[in-house]
Each structure stands twice: as structure tokens, then as C-alpha cells.
C-alpha atoms as a PDB file:
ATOM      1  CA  UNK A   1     151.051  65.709 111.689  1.00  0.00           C
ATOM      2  CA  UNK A   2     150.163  62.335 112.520  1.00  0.00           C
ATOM      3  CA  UNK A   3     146.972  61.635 115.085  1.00  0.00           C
ATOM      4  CA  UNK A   4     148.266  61.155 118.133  1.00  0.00           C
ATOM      5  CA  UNK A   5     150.328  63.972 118.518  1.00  0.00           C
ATOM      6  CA  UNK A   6     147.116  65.456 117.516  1.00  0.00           C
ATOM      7  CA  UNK A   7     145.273  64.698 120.171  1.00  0.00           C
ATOM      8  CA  UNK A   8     148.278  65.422 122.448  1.00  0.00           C
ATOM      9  CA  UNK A   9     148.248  69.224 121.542  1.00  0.00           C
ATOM     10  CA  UNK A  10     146.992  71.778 123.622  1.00  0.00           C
ATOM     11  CA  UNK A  11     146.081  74.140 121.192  1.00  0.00           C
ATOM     12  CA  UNK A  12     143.899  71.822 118.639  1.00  0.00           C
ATOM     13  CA  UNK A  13     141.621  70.675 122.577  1.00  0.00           C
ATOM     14  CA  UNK A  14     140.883  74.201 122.872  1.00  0.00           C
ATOM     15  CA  UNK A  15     140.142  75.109 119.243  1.00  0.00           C
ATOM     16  CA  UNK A  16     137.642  72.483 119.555  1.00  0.00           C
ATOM     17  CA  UNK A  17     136.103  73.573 122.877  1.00  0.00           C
ATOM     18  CA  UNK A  18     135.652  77.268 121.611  1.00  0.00           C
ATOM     19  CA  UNK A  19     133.996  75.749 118.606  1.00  0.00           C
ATOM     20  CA  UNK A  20     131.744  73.381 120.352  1.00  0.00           C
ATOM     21  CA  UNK A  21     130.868  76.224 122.906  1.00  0.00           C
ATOM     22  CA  UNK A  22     130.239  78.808 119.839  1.00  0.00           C
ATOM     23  CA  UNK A  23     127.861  76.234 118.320  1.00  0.00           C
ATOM     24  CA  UNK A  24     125.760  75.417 121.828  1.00  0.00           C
ATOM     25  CA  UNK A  25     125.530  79.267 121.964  1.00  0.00           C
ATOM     26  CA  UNK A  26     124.650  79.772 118.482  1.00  0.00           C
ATOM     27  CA  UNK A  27     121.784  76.602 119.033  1.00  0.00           C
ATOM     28  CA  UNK A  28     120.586  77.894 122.139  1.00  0.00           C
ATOM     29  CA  UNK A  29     120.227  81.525 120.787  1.00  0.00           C
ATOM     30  CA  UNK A  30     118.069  80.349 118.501  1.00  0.00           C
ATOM     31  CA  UNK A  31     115.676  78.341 120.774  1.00  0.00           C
ATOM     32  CA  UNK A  32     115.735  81.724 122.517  1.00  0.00           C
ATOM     33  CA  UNK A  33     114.305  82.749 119.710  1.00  0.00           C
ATOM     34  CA  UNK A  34     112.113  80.398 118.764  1.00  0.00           C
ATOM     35  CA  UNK A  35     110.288  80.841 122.306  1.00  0.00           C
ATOM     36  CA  UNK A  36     109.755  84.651 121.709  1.00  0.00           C
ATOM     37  CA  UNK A  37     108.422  84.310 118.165  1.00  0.00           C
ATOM     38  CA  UNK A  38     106.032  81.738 119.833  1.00  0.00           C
ATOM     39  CA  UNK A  39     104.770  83.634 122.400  1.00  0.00           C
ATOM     40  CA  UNK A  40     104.835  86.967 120.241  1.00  0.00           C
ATOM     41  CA  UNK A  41     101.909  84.548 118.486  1.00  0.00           C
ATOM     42  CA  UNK A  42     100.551  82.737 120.710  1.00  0.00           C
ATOM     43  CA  UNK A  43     100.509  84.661 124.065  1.00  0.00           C
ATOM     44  CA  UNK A  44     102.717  84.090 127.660  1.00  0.00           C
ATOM     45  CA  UNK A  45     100.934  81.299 129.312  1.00  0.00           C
ATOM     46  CA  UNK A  46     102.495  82.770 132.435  1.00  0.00           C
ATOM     47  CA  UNK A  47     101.031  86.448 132.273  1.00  0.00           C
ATOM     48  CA  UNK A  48      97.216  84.501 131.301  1.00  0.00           C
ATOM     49  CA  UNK A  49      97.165  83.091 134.390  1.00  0.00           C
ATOM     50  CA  UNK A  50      96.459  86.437 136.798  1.00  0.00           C
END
């Protein structure tokens, strides 16, 4: 299959969104959990403040 039928197809443009949407939610899941290991350490700035 050469390239620019490729990039013509329907089915390989959504292949690649659902992949680059899986990654950003795989990414941003683990920022998630980044932030609650920090606070579970360090305390919720927020909830110090009262």
C-alpha cells in the first residue's frame, strides 16, 4: 500500500486517533497519580489552609 492512499484511508486516521487518545489517557492517569502519591506524602495544601 503505497503512502498516499495511506493517508487517504479512513480507517488508518482513526486507528491513529484512538491510539493517540489511549496514550494522553494513559499519561494523564498517571499524573493523576503522581499528584495523589504527592500529597499522600506531603499533605493537601488546600485542606492546610482552614
Amino acid at each position: 500500500m503505497d503512502a498516499s492512499r495511506l493517508l487517504k484511508d479512513k480507517k488508518f486516521w482513526i486507528a491513529s486517533f484512538l491510539v493517540a487518545w489511549a496514550a494522553a489517557l494513559q499519561g494523564h492517569m498517571m499524573w493523576m497519580q503522581k499528584q495523589d502519591a504527592f500529597k499522600q506524602k506531603f499533605g493537601d495544601p488546600v485542606e492546610e489552609i482552614d
